[in-house]
Structures are given as C-alpha cells and as structure tokens.
Protein backbone atom coordinates (compact mmCIF):
# COMPACT_ATOMS: atom_id res chain seq x y z
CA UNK A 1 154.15 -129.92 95.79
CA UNK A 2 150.51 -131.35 95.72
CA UNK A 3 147.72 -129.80 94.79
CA UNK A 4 144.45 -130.62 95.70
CA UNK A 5 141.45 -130.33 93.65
CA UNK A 6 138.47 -130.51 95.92
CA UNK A 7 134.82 -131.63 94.48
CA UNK A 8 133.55 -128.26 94.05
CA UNK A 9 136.22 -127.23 92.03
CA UNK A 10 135.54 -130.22 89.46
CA UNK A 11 131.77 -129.46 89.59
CA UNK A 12 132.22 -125.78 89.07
CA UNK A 13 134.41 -126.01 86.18
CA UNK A 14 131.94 -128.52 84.79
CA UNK A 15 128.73 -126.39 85.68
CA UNK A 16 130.29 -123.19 83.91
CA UNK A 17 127.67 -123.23 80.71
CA UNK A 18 130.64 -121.60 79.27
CA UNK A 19 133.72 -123.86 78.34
CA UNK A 20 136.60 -123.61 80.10
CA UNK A 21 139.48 -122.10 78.44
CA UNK A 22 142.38 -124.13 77.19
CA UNK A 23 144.63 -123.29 80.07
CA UNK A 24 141.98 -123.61 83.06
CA UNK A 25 141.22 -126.96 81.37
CA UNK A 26 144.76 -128.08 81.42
CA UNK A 27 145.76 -125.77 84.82
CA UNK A 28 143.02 -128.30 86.25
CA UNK A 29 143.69 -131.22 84.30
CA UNK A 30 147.50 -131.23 85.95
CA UNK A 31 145.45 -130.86 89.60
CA UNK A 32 143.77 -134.10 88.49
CA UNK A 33 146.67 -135.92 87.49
CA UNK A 34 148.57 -135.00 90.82
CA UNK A 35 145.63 -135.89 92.68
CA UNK A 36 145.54 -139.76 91.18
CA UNK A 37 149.48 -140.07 92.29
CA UNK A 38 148.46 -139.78 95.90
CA UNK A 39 149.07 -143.35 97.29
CA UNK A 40 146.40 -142.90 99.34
CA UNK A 41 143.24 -141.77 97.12
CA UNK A 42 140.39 -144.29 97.41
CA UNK A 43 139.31 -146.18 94.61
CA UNK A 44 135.88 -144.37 93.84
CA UNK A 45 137.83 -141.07 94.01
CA UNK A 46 140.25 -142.22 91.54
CA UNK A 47 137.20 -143.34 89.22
CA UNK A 48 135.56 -139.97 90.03
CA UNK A 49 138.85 -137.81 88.87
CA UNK A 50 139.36 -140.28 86.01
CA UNK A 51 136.18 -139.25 84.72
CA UNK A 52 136.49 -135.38 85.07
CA UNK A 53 139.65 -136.01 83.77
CA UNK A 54 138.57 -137.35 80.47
CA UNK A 55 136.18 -134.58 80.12
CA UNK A 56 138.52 -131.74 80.47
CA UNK A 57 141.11 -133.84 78.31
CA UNK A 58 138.17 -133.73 75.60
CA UNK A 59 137.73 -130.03 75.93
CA UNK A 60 141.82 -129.26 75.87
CA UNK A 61 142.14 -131.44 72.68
CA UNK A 62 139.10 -129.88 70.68
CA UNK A 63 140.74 -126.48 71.34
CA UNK A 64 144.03 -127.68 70.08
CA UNK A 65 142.10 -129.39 66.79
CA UNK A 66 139.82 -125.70 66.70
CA UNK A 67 143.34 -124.18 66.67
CA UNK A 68 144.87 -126.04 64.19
CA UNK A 69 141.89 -125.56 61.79
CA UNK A 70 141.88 -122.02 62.18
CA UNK A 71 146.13 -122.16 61.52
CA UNK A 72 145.21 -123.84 58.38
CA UNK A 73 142.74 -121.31 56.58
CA UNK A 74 144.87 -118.83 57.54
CA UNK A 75 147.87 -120.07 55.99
CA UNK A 76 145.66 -121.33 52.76
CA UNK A 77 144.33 -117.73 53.08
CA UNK A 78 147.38 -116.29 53.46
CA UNK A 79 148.83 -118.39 50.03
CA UNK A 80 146.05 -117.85 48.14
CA UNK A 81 146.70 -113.84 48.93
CA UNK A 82 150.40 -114.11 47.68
CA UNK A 83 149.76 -116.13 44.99
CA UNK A 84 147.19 -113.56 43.41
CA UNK A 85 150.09 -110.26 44.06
C-alpha cells in the first residue's frame, strides 16, 4: 500500500509553531520514505522529501534523546530515594 504525502501535508507539519509529536513525526516520516520508493518520483521531488525528511528525522531523534534523559534522572532519582530508606 502507498501512501502519498502531498506538499501541504509536509508544509503544514512544518508550519505547526508547535513540534510535532514523536509519532506524527515518524507516522509522516514512513509517508516520506514510501514516497522516495516510487520508481517514478522526479528528481527535485526526491530532493524536496529528502529534505523534510531530515527535518522530521531531527525532531523524532531529539524526542528519543529528551526521553532518554528524562529515563535517566528518574532512575538516578529513583536510586538516590532507595539508597537514603
């Protein structure tokens, strides 16, 4: 099944002044890599997607890293808590 992800879509999720969440970033970052597989995509429009691509890969991996952090200081939290009981 392909799944197109026209121009406005990319633009809107880029024009939010909010971040996407994780999973529209990825949900849209899958569109994008479906999208370039198409045999027949023009060169420009692979370029274009590319791009967009990068930027919502950026956002999905800074939310994992945010995540991660936060996992961290609450299991150093959560130590330091037993520790002193």
């Amino acid at each position: 099944m392909l799944v197109c992800l026209s121009k406005n879509d990319l633009k809107e999720i880029m024009a939010k002044k909010e971040r996407p969440s994780f999973e529209e970033a990825l949900e849209k970052l899958e569109k994008i890599v479906e999208k370039l597989s198409d045999e027949e995509i023009t060169l420009e429009k692979s370029v274009e997607l590319y791009e967009e691509g990068l930027k919502l890969s950026r956002i999905c991996s800074e939310t994992l890293e945010q995540a991660t952090l936060k996992i961290e200081q609450i299991e150093k939290s959560s130590k330091k808590d037993s520790d002193e009981a």
